[in-house]
Protein backbone atom coordinates (compact mmCIF):
# COMPACT_ATOMS: atom_id res chain seq x y z
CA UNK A 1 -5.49 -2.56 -0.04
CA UNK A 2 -7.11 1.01 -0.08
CA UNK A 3 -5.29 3.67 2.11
CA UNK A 4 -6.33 3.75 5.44
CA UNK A 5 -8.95 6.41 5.96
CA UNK A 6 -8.07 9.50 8.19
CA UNK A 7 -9.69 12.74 8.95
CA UNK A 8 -10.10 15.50 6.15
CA UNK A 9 -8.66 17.95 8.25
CA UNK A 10 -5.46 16.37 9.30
CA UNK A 11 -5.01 14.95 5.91
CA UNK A 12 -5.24 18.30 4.19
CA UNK A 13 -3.19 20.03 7.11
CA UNK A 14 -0.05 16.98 5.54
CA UNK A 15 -0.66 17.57 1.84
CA UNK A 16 -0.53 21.69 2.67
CA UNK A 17 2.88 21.46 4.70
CA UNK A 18 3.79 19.40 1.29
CA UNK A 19 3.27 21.68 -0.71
CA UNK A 20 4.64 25.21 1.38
CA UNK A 21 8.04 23.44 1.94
CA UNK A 22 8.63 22.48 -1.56
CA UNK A 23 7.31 26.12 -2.66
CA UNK A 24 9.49 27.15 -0.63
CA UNK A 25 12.32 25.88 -2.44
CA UNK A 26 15.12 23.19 -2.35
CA UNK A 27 12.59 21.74 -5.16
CA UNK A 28 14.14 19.40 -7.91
CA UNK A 29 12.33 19.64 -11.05
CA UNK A 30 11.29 16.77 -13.60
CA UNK A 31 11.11 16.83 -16.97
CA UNK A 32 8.31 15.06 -18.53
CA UNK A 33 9.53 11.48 -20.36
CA UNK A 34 9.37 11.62 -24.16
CA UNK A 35 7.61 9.98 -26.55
CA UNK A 36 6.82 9.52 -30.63
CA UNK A 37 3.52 8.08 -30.82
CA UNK A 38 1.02 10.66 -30.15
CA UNK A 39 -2.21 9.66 -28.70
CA UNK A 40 -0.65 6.57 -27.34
CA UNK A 41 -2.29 5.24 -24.05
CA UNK A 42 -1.15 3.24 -21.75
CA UNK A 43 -1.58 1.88 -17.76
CA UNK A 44 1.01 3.73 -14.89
CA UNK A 45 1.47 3.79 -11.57
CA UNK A 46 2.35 6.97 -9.41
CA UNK A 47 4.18 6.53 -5.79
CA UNK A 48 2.26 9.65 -3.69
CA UNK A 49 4.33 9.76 -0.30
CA UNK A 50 1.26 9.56 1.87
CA UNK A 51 -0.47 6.51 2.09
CA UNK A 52 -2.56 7.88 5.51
CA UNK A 53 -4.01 10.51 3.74
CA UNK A 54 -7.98 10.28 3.07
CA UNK A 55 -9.13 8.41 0.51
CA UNK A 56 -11.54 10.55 -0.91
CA UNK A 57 -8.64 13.40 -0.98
CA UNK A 58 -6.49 11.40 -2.85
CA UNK A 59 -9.60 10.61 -5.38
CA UNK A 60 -9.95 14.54 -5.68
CA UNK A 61 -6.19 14.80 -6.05
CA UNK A 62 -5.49 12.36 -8.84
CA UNK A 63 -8.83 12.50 -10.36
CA UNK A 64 -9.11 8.40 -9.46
CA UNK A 65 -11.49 5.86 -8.35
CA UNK A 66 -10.74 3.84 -4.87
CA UNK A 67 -10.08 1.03 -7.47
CA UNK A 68 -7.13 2.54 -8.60
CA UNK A 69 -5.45 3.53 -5.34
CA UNK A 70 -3.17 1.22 -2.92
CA UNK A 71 -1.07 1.37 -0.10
CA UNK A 72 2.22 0.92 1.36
CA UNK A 73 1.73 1.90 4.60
CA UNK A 74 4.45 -0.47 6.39
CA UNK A 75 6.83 1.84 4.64
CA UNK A 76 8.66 4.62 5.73
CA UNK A 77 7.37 6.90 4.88
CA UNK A 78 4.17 5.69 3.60
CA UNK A 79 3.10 5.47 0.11
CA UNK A 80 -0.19 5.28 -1.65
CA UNK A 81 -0.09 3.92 -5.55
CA UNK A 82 -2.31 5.55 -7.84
CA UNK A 83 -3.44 3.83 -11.07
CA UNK A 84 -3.58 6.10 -13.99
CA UNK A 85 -4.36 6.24 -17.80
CA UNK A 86 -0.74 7.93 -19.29
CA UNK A 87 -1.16 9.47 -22.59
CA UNK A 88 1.71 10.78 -25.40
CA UNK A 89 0.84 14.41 -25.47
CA UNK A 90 1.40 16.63 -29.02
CA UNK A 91 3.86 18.15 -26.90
CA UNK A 92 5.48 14.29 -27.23
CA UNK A 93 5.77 13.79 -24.08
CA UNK A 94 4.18 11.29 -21.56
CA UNK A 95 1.66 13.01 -19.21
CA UNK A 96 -1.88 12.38 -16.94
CA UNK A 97 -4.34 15.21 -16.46
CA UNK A 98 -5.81 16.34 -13.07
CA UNK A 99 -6.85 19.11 -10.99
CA UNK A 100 -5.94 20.33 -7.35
CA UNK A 101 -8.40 22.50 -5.34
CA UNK A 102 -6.19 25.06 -3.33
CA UNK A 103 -6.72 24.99 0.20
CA UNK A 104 -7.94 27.67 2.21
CA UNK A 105 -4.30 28.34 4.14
CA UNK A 106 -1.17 30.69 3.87
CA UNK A 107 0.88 30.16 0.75
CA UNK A 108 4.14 31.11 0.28
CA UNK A 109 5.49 34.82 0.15
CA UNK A 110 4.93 35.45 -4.06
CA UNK A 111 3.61 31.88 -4.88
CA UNK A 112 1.28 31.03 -7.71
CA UNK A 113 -1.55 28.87 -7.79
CA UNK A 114 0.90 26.43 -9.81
CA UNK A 115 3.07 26.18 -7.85
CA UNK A 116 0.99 25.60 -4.50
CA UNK A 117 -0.64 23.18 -6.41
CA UNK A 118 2.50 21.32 -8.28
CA UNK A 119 4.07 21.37 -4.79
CA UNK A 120 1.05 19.53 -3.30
CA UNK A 121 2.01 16.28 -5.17
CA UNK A 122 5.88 16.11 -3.67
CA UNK A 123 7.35 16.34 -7.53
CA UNK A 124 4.80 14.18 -9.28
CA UNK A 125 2.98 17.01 -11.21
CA UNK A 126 4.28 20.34 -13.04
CA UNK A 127 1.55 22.93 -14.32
CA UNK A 128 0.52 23.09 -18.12
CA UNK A 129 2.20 26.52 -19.40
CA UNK A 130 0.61 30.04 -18.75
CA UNK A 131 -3.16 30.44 -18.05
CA UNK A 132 -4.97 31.23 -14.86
CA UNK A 133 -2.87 28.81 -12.67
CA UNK A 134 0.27 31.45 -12.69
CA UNK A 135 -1.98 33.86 -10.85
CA UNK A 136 -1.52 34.37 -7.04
CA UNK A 137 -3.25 31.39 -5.40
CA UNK A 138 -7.26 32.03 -4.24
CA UNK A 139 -8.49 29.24 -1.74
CA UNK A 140 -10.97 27.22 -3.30
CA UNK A 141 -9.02 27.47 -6.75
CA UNK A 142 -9.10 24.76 -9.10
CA UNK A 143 -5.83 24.17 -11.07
CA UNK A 144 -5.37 22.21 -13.99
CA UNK A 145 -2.51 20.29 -13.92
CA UNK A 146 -0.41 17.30 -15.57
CA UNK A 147 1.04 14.24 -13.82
CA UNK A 148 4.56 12.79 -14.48
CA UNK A 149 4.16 9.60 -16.10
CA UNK A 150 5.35 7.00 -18.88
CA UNK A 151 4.22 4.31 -21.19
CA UNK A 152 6.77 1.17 -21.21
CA UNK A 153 8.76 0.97 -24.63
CA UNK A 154 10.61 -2.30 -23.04
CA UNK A 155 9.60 -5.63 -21.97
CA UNK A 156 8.09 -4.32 -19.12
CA UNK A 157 3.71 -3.80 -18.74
CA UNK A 158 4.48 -0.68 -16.09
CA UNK A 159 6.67 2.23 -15.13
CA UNK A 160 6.09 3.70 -11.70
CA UNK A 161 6.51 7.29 -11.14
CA UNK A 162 8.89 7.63 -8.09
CA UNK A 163 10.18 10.42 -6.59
CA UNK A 164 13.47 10.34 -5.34
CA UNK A 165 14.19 10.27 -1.37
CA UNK A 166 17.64 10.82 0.05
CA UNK A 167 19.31 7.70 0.86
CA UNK A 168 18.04 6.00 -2.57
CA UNK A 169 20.25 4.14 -4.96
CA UNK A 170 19.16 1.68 -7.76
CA UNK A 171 19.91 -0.92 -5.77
CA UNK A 172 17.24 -0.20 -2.82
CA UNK A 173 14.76 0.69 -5.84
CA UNK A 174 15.35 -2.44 -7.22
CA UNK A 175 15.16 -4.58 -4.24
CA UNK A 176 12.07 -2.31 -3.02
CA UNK A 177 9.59 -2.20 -6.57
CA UNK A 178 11.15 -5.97 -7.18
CA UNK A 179 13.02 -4.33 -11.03
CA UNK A 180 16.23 -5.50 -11.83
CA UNK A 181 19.08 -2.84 -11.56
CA UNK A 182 19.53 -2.84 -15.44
CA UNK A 183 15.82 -2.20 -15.94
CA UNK A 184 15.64 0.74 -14.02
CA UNK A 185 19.28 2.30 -15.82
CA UNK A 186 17.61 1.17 -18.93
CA UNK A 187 14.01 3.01 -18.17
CA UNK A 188 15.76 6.41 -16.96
CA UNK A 189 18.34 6.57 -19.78
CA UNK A 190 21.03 6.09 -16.76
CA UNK A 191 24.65 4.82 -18.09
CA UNK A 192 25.10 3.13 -14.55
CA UNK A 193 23.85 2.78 -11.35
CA UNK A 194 24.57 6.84 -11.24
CA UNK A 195 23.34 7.95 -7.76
CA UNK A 196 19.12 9.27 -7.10
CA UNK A 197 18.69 12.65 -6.89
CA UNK A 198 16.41 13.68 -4.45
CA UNK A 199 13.16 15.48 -5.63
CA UNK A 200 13.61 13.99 -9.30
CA UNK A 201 11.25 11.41 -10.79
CA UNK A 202 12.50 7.88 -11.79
CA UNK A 203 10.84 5.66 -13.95
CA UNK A 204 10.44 1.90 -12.23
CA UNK A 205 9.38 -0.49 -14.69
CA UNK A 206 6.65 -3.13 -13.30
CA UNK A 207 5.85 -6.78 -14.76
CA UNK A 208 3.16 -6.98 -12.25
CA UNK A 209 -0.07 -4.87 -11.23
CA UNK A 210 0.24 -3.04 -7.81
């Protein structure tokens, strides 16, 4: 079902304390998953950590319809799953496109705009290199962005984009997103069930729509 609908205000005052503590630091970064076949399109999901935001923030955030958005709100925390189209960059590597508006609040002492606005999506996005977006962020802002994602090269029709929590461990992703244990090693280039870092995005691979 769609995410439960709350006010603008509080739901931007969430994504904004989001994004100044991972600025802050204590940030893991991602790298984006590889791939040979350029231009290759596929269907992926993305696990956002805030299934009570608005709606019609999340649209803005992913650049996505209602249709494409779902929650997991009996979770804990929360989760919203966005539908996206995942494409193999010329940079060979598996990416989305969207944009963040940057809100009109403090940002961290000697932030950019990227990183406000990569913060924003709790390690789902990274900034494209250079341009306007490593200026000091202006409220109001709009940065261009790229979302963490990947096209199955298994048996599977999905990966999920999940950000690791503390307290993770294959095993709770697989009895969570349903994905055998070997599935996930296999999708995240693991040689075991090695333990989740927090902060770093793992690739769950889906037989089934969300």
């Amino acid at each position: 079902m769609p995410p439960t609908t709350t006010s603008s205000s509080s739901s931007r005052s969430l994504l904004l304390h989001l994004a100044v503590s991972a600025a802050a630091g204590n940030a893991t970064s991602s790298a984006p998953l590889a791939c040979s076949e350029v231009s290759r399109v596929c269907t992926a999901f993305l696990a956002f950590p805030a299934a009570a935001a608005n709606v019609s923030l999340l649209e803005s955030m992913f650049d996505a319809a209602t249709g494409d958005l779902t929650a997991d709100a009996v979770a804990s925390p929360g989760y919203a799953f966005v539908r996206k189209n995942c494409s193999c960059f010329p940079s060979r590597t598996y990416l989305a496109n969207t944009t963040y508006t940057i809100p009109s609040a403090a940002a961290p002492l000697n932030a950019t705009a990227a990183d406000v606005a990569a913060a924003a999506y709790a390690g789902l996005a990274v900034p494209p290199p250079g341009g306007a977006a490593q200026r000091p962020p202006r409220p109001g802002a709009v940065v261009a962005l790229h979302l963490l994602c990947g096209c199955s090269s298994g048996p599977w029709n999905y990966l999920l984009s999940y950000v690791g929590v503390d307290g993770d461990t294959v095993e709770s992703l697989s009895s969570r997103f349903g994905a055998s244990m070997d599935a996930i090693e296999a999708a995240n280039g693991m040689a075991g069930p090695d333990p989740i870092t927090a902060g770093k995005v793992y690739y769950v691979p889906l037989n089934s729509d969300l």
